[in-house]
Protein backbone atom coordinates (compact mmCIF):
# COMPACT_ATOMS: atom_id res chain seq x y z
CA UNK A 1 -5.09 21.39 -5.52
CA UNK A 2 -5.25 19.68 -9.24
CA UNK A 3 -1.00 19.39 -8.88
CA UNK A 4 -1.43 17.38 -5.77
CA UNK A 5 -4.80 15.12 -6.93
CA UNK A 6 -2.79 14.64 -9.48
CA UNK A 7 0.29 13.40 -7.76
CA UNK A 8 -1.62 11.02 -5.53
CA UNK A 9 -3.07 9.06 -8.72
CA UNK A 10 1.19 8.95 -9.24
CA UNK A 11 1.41 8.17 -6.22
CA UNK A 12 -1.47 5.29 -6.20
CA UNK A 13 0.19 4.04 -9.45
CA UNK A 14 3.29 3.43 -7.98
CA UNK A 15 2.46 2.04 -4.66
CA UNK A 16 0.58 -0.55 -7.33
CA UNK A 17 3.48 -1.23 -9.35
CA UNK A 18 6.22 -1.73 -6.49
CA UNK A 19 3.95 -3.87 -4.82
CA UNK A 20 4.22 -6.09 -7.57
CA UNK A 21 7.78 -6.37 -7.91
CA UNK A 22 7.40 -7.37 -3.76
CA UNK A 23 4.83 -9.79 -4.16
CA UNK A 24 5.54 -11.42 -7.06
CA UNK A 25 4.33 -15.21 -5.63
CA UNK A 26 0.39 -14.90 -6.12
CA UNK A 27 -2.20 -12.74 -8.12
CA UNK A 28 -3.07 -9.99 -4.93
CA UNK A 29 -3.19 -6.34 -6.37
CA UNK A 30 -6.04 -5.41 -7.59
CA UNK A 31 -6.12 -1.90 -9.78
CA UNK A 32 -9.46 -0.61 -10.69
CA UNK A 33 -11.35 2.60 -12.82
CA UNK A 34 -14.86 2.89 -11.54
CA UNK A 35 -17.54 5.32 -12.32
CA UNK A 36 -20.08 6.71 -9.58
CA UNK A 37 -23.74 7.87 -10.63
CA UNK A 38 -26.27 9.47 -7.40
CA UNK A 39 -23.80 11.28 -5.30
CA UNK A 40 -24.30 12.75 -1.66
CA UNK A 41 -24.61 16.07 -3.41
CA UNK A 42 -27.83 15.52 -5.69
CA UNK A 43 -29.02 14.55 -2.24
CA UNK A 44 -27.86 16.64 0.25
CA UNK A 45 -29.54 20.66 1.32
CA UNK A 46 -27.55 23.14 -0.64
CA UNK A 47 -25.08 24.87 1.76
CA UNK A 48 -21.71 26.30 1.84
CA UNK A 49 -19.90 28.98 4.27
CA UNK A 50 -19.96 31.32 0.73
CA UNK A 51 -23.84 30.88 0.01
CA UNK A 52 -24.29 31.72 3.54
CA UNK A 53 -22.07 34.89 3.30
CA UNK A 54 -23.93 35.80 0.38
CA UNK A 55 -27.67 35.28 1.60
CA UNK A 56 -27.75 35.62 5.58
CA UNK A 57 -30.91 34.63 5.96
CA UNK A 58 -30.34 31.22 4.46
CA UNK A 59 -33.34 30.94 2.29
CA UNK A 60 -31.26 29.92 -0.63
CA UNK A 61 -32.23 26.49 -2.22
CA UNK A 62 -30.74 24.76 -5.32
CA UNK A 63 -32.66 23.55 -8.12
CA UNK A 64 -32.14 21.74 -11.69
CA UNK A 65 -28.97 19.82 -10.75
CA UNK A 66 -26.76 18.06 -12.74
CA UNK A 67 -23.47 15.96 -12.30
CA UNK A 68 -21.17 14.50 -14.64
CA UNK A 69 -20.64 11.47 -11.84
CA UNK A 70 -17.41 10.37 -10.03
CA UNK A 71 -14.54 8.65 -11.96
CA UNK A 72 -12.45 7.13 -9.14
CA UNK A 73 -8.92 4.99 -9.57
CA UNK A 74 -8.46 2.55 -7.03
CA UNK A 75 -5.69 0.48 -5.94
CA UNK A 76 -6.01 -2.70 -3.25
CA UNK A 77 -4.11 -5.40 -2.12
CA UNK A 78 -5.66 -8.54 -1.63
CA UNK A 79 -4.99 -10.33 1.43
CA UNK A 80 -3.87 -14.47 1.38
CA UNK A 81 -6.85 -15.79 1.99
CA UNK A 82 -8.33 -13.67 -1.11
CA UNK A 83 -11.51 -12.83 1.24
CA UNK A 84 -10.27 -9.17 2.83
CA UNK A 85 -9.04 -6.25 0.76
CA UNK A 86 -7.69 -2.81 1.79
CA UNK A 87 -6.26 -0.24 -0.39
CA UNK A 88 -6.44 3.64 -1.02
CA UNK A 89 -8.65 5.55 -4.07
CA UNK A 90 -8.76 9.24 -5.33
CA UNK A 91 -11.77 10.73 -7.27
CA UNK A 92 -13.02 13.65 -8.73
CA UNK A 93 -16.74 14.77 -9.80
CA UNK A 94 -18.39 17.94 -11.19
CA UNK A 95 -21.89 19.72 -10.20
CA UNK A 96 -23.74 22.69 -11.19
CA UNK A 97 -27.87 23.59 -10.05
CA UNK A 98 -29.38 26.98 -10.53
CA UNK A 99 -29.68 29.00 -7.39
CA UNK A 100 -32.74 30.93 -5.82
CA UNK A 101 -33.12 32.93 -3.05
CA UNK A 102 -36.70 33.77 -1.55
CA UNK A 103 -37.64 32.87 -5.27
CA UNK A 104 -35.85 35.06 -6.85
CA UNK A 105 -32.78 33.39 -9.37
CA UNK A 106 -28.90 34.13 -8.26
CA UNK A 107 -27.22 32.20 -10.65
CA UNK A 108 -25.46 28.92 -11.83
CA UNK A 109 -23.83 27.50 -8.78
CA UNK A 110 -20.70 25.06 -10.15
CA UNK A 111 -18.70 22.62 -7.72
CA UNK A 112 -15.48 20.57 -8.22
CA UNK A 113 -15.10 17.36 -5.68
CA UNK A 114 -11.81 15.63 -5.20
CA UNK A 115 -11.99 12.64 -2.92
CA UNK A 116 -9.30 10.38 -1.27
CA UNK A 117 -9.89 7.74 0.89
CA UNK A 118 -9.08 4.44 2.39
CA UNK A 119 -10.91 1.59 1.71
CA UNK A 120 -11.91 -2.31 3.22
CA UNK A 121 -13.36 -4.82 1.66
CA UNK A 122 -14.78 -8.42 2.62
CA UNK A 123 -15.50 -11.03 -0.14
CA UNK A 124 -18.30 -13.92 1.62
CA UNK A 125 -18.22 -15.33 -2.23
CA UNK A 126 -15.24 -15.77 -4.01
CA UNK A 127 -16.08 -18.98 -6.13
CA UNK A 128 -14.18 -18.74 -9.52
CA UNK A 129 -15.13 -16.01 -11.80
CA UNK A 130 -17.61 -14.80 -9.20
CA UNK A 131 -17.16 -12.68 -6.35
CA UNK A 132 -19.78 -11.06 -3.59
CA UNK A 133 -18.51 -7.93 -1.36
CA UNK A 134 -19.46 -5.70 0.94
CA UNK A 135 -17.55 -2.44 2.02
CA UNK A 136 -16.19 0.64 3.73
CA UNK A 137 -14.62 3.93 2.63
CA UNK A 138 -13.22 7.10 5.02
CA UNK A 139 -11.41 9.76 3.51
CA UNK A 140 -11.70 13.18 2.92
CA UNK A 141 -13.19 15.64 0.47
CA UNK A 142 -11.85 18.87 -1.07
CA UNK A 143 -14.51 20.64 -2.88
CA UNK A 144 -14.26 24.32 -4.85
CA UNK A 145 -17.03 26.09 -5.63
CA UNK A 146 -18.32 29.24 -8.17
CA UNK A 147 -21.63 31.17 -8.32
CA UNK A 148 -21.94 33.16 -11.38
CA UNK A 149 -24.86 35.55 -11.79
CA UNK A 150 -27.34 35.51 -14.18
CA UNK A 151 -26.80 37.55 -17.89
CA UNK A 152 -28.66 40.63 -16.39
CA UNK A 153 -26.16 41.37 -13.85
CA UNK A 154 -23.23 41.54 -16.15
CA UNK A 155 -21.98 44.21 -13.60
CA UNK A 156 -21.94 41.04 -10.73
CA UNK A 157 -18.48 39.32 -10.25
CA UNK A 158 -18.65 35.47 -10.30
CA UNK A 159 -18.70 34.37 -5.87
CA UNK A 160 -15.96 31.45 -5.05
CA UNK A 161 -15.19 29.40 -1.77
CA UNK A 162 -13.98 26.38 -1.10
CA UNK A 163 -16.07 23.36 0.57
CA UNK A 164 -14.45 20.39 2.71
CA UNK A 165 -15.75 17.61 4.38
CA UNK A 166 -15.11 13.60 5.96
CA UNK A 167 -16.01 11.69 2.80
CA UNK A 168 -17.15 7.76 3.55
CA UNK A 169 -18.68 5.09 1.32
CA UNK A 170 -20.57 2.45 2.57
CA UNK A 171 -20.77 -0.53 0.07
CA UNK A 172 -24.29 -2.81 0.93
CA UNK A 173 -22.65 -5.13 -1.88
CA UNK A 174 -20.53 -5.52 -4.88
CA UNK A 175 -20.40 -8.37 -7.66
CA UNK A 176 -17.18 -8.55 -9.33
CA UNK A 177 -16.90 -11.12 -12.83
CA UNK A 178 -13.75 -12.52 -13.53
CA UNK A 179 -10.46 -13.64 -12.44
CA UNK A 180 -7.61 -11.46 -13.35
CA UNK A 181 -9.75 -9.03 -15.48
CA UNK A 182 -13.16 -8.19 -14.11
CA UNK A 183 -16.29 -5.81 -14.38
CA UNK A 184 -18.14 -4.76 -11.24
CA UNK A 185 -21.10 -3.27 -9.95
CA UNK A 186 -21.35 -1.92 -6.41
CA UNK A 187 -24.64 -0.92 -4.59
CA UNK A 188 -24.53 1.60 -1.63
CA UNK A 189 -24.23 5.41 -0.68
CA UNK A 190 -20.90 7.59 -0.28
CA UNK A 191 -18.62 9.11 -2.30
CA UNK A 192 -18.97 6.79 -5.01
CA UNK A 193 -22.26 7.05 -5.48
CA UNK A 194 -25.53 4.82 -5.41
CA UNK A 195 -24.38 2.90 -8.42
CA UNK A 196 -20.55 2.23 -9.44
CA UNK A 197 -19.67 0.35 -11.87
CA UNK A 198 -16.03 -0.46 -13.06
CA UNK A 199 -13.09 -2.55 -14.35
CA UNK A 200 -10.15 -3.97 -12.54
CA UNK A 201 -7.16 -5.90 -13.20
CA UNK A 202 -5.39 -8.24 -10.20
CA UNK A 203 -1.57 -8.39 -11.13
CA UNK A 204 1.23 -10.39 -9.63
């Protein structure tokens, strides 16, 4: 799964860079590195197909959680009228919460996420060095995850499985400052997060 994340940030990379050698009469690619903080996960009731393998019953619940946030490159190509965008992003994020079932602690649950989607975007300010957005996102995620058990069961193998799910983004608004090199700040609830915040560059 890394080899082909992996290939599809190549593969983002170059659909960027061929689409400026096409396009080469105004400034409408756009590539961006944003970072996500609050993700669906902190959120979300802890449940997998492996937890519920593991504890029938389902009276598993996941505590002390942590994330390292989602990092997220982005590529979009800005339409004519420099008000609608489109374009395709891949992400990754990490997790880990302590596990208890019926009170009793199972261990440190750890996840993986890797995320690609398609995105749209509508800019009802673009005024100079300022622009307003709002915003979709569908796509899919591809999650792995690992329960290892506590010290005292050194005799316990680690549990793995693997999660997947329809990833979306909904994007209540962005403000982007600058022209061809900006900073950003999004506001909404998805895959990237509650709060993203990134920097782009629009080439060719």
């Amino acid at each position: 799964m890394k080899k082909a994340f992996l290939f599809l940030i190549l593969a983002i990379l170059s659909v960027a860079l061929s689409a400026q050698s096409y396009y080469r009469s105004y400034d409408h690619h756009d590539i961006s590195v944003s970072y996500g903080m609050f993700l669906p996960d902190q959120f979300n009731k802890l449940n997998s197909s492996m937890l519920n393998d593991l504890y029938p019953e389902q009276r598993y619940v996941g505590d002390e959680y942590t994330s390292t946030g989602a990092v997220f490159l982005t590529y979009r190509h800005v339409f004519n009228n420099e008000l609608f965008l489109w374009g395709i992003t891949a992400g990754l994020s990490n997790s880990s919460s302590q596990v208890y079932n019926v009170g009793q602690y199972e261990g440190e649950l750890k996840r993986q996420y890797y995320t690609v989607a398609i995105e749209w975007e509508y800019r009802y300010v673009n005024q100079g060095n300022v622009q307003v957005y709002s915003g979709l996102g569908l796509g899919f995620t591809y999650g792995t995850e690992e329960l290892t058990p506590p010290p005292s069961e050194v005799s316990t193998a680690p549990s793995s499985g693997d999660i997947s799910s329809v990833a979306y983004q909904v994007n209540a608004i962005g403000v982007r400052i600058g022209k061809k090199f900006g900073g950003y700040a999004e506001f909404g609830y998805g895959y990237k997060g509650i709060f993203n915040i990134g920097f782009s560059v629009q080439l060719f």
